[in-house]
PDB file of N, CA and C in Angstrom:
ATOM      1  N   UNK A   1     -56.462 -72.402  19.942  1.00  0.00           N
ATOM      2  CA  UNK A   1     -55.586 -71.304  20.294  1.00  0.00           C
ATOM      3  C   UNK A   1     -56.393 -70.011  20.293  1.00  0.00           C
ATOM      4  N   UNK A   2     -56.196 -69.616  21.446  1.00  0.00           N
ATOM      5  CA  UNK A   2     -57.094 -67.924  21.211  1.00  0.00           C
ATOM      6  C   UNK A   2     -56.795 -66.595  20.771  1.00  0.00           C
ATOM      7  N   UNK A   3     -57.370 -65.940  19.715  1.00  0.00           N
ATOM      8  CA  UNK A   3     -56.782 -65.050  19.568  1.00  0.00           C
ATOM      9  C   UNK A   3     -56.196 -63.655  19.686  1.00  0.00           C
ATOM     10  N   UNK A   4     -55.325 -63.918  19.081  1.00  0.00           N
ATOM     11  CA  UNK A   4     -54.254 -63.224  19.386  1.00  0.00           C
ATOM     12  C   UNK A   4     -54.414 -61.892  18.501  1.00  0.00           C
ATOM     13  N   UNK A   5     -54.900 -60.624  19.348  1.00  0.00           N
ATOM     14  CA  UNK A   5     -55.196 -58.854  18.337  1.00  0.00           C
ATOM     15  C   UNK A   5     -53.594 -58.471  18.256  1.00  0.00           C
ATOM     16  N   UNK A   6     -52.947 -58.664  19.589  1.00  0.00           N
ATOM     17  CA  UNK A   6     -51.575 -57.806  19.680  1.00  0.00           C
ATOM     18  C   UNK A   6     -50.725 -58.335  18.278  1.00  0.00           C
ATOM     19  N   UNK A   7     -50.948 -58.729  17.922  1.00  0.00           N
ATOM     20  CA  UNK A   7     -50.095 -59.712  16.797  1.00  0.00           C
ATOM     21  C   UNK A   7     -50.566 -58.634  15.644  1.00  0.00           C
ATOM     22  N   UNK A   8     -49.004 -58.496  15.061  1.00  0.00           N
ATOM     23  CA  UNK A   8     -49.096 -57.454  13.988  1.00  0.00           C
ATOM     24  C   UNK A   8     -49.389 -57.925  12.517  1.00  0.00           C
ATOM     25  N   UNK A   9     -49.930 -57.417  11.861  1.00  0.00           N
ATOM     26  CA  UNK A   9     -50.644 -58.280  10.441  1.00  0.00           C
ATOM     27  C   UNK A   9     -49.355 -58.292   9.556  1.00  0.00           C
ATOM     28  N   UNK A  10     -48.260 -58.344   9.337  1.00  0.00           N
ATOM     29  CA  UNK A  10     -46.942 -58.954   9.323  1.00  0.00           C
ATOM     30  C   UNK A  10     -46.570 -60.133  10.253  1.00  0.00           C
ATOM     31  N   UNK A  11     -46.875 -60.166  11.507  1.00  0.00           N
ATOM     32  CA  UNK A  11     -46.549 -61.604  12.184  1.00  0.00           C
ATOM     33  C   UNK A  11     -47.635 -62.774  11.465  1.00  0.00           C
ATOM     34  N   UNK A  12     -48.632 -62.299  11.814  1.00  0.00           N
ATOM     35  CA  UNK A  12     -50.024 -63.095  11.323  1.00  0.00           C
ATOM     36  C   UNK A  12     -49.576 -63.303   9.620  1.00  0.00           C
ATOM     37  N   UNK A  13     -49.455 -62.427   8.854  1.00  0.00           N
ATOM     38  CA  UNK A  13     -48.776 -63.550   7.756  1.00  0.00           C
ATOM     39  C   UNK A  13     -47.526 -63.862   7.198  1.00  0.00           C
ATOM     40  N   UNK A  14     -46.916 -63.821   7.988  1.00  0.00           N
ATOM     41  CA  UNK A  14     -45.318 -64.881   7.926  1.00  0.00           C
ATOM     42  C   UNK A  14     -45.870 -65.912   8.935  1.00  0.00           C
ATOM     43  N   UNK A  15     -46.839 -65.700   9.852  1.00  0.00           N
ATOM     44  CA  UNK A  15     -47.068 -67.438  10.105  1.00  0.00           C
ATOM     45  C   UNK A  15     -48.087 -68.083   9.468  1.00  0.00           C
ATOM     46  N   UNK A  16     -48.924 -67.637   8.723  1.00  0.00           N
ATOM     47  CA  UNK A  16     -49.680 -67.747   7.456  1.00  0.00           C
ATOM     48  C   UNK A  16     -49.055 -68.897   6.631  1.00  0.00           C
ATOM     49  N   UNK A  17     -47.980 -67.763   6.253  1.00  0.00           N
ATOM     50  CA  UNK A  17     -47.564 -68.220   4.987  1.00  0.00           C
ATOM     51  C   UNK A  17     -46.542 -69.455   5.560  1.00  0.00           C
ATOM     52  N   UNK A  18     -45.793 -69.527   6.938  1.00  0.00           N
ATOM     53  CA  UNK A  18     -45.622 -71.037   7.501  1.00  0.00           C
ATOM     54  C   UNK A  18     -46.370 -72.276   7.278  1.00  0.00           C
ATOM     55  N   UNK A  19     -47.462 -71.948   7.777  1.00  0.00           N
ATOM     56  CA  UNK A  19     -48.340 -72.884   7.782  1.00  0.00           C
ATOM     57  C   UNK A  19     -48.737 -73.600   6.432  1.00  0.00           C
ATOM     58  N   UNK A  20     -48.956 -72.553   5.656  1.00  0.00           N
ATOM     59  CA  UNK A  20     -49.294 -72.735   4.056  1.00  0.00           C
ATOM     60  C   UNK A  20     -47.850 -74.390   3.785  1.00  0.00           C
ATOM     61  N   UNK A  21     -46.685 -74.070   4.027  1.00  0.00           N
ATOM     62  CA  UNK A  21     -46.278 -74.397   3.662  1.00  0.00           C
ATOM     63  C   UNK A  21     -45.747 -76.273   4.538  1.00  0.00           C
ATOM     64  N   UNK A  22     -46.280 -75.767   5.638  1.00  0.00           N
ATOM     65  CA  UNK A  22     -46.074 -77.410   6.659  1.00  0.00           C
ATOM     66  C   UNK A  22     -47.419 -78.085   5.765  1.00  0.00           C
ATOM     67  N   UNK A  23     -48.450 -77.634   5.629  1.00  0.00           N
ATOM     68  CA  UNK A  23     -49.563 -78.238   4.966  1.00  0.00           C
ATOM     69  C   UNK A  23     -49.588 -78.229   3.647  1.00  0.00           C
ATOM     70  N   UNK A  24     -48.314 -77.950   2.650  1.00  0.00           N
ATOM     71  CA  UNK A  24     -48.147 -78.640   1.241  1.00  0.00           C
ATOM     72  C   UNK A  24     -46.812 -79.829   1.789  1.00  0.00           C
ATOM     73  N   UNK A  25     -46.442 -80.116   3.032  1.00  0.00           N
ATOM     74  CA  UNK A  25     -46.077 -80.941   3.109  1.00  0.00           C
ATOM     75  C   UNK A  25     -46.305 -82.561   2.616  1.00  0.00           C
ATOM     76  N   UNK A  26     -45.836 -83.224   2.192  1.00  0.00           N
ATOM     77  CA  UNK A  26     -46.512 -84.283   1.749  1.00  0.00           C
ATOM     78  C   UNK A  26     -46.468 -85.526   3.137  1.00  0.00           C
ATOM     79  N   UNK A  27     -45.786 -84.763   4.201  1.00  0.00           N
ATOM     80  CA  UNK A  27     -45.521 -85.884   5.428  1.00  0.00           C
ATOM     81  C   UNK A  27     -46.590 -85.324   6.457  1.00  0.00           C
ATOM     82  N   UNK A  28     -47.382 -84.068   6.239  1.00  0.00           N
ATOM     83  CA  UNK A  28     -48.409 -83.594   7.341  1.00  0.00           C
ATOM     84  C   UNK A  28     -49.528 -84.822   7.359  1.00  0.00           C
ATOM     85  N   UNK A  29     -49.697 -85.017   8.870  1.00  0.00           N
ATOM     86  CA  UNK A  29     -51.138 -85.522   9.030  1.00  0.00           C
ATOM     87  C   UNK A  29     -52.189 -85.012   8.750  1.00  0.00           C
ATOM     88  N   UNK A  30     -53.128 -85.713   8.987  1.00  0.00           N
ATOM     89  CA  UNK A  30     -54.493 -85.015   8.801  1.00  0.00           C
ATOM     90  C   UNK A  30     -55.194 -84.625  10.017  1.00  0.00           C
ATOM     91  N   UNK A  31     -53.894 -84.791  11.275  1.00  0.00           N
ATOM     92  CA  UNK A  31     -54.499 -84.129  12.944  1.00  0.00           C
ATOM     93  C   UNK A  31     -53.961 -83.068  12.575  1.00  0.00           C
ATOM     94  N   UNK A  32     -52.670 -83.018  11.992  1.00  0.00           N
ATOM     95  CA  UNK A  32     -52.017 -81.307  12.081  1.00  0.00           C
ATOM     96  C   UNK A  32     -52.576 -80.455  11.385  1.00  0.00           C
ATOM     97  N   UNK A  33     -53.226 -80.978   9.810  1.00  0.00           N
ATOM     98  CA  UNK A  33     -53.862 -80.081   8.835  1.00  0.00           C
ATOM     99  C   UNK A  33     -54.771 -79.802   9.355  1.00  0.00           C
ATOM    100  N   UNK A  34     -55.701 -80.347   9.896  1.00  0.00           N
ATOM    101  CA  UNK A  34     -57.082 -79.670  10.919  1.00  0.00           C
ATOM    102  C   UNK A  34     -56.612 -78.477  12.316  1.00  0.00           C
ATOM    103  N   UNK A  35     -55.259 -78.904  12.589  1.00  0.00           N
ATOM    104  CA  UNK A  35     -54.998 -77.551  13.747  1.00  0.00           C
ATOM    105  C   UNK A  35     -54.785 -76.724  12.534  1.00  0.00           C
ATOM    106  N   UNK A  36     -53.702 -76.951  11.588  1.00  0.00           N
ATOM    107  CA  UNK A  36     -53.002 -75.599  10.957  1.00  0.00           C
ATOM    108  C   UNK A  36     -54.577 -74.802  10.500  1.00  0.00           C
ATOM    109  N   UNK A  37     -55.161 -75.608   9.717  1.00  0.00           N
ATOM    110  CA  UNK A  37     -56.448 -75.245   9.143  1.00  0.00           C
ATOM    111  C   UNK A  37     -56.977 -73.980   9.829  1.00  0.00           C
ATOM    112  N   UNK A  38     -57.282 -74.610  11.327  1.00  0.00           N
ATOM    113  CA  UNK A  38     -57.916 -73.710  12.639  1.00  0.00           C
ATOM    114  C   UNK A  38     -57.041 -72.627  12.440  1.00  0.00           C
ATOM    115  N   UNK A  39     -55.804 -72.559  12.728  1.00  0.00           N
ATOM    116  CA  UNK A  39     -54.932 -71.310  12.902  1.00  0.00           C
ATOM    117  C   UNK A  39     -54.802 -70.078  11.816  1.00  0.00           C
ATOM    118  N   UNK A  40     -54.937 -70.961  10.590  1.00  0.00           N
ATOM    119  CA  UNK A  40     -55.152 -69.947   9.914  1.00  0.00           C
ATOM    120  C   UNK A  40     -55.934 -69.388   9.599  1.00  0.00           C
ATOM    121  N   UNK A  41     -57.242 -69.931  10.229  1.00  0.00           N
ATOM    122  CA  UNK A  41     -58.628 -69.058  10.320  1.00  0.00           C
ATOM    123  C   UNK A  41     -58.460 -67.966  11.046  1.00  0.00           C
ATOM    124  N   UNK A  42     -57.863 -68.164  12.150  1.00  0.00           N
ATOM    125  CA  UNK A  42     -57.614 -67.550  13.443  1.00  0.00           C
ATOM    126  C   UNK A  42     -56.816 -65.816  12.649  1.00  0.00           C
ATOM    127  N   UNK A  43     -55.524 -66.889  12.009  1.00  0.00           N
ATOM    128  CA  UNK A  43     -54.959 -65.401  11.600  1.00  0.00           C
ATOM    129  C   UNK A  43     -55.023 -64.622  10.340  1.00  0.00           C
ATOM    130  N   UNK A  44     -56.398 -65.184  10.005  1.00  0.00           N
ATOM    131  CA  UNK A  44     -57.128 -64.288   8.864  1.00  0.00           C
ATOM    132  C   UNK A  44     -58.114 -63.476   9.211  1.00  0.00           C
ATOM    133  N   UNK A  45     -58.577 -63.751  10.314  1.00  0.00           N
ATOM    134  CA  UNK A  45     -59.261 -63.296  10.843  1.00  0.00           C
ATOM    135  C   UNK A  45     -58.378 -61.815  11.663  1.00  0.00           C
ATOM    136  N   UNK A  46     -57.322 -62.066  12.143  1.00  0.00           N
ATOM    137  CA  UNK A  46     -56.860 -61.384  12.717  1.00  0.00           C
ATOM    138  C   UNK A  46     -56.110 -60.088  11.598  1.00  0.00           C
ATOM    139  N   UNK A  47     -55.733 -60.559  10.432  1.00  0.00           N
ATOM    140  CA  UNK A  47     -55.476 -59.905   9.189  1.00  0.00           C
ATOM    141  C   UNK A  47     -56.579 -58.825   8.590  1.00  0.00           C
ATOM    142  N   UNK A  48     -57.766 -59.247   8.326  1.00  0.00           N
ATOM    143  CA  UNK A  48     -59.149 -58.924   7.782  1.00  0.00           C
ATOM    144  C   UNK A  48     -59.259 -57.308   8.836  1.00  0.00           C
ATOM    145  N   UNK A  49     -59.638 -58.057  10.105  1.00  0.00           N
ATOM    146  CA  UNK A  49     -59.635 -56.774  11.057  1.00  0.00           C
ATOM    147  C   UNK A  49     -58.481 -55.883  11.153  1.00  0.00           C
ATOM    148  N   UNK A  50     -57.120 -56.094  11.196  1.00  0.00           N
ATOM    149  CA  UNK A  50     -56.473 -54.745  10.766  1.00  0.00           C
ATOM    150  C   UNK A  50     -56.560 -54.141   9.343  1.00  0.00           C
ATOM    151  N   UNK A  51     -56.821 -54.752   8.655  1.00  0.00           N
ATOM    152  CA  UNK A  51     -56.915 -54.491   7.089  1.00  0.00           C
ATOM    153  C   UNK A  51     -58.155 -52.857   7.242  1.00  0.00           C
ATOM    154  N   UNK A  52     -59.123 -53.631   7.207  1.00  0.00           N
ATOM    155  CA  UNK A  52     -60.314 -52.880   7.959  1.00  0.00           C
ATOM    156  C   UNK A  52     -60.078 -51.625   8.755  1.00  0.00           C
ATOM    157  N   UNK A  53     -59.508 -51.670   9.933  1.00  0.00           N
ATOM    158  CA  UNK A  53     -58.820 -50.781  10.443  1.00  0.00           C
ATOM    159  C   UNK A  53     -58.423 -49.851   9.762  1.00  0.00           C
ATOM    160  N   UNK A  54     -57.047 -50.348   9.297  1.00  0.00           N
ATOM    161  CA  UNK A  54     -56.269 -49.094   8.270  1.00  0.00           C
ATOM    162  C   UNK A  54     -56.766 -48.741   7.090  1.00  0.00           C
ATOM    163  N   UNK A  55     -57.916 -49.636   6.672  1.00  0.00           N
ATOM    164  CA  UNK A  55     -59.172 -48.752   5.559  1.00  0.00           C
ATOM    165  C   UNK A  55     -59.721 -47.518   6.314  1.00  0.00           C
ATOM    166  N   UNK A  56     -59.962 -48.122   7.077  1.00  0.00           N
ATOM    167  CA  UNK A  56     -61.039 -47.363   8.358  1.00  0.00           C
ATOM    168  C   UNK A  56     -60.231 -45.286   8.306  1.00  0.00           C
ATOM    169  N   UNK A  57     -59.347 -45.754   8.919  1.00  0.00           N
ATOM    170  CA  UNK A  57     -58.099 -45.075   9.206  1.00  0.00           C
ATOM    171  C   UNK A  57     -57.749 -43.978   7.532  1.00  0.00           C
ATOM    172  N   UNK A  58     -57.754 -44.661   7.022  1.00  0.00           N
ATOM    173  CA  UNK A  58     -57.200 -43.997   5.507  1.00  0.00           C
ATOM    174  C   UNK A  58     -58.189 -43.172   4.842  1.00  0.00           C
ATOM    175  N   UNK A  59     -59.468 -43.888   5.196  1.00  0.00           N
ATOM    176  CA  UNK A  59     -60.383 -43.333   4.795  1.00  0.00           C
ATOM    177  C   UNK A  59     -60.613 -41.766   5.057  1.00  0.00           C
ATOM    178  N   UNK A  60     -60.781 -41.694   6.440  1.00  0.00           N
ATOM    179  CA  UNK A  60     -60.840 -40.467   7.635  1.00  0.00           C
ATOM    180  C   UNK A  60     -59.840 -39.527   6.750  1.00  0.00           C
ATOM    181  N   UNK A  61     -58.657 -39.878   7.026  1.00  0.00           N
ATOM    182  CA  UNK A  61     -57.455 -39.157   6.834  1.00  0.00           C
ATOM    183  C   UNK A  61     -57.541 -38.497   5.452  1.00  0.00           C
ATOM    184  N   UNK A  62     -58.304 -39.047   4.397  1.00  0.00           N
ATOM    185  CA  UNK A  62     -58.584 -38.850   3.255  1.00  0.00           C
ATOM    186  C   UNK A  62     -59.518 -37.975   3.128  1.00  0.00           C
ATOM    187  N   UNK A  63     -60.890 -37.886   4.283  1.00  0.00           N
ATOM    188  CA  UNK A  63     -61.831 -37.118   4.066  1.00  0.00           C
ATOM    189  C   UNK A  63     -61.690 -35.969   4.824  1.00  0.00           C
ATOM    190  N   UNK A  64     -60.546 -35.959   5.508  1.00  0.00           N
ATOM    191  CA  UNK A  64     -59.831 -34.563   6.358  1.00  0.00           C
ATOM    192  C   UNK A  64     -59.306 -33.978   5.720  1.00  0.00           C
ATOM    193  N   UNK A  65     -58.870 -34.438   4.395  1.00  0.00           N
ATOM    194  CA  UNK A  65     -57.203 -33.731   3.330  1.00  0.00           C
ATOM    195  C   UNK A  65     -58.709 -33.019   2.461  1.00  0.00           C
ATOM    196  N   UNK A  66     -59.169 -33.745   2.074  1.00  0.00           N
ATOM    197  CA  UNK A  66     -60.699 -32.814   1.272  1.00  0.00           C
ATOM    198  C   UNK A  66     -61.127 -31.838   1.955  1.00  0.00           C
ATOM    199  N   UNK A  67     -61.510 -31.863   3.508  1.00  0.00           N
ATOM    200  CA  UNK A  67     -62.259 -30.831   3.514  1.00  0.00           C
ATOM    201  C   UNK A  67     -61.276 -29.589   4.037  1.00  0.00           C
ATOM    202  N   UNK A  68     -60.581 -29.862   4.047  1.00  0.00           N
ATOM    203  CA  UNK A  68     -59.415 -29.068   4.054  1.00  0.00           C
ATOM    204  C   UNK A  68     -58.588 -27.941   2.858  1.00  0.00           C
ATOM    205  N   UNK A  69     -58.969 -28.966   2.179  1.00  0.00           N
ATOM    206  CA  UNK A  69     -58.249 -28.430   0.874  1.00  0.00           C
ATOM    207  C   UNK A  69     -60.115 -27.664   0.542  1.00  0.00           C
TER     208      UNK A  69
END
């Protein structure tokens, strides 16, 4: 599955935390645990980078209120 930036780091983990939970299934295969596996690489990845972002972001905003003040 390719990823997906538009996806808000609230979508990315409520389907996270889906997945988490089809794979404490005790009826999951071991074809599905290798996709879910993939996906949630996918949307940690996609998590990490907004995280980053709004560090990014906070940071700035933080070193504007200093030189300001």
């Amino acid at each position: 599955m390719e990823e997906n930036t538009e996806m808000t780091y609230t979508q990315a983990v409520a389907e996270l935390e889906q997945l988490v939970q089809k794979m404490q299934d005790p009826q999951c295969s071991i074809d599905n645990l290798t996709d879910y596996t993939k996906r949630s690489k996918e949307l940690l990845a996609i998590c990490r980078k907004k995280l980053t972002a709004a560090d990014e972001q906070l940071q700035q905003i933080l070193a504007d209120i200093q030189q300001q003040g």
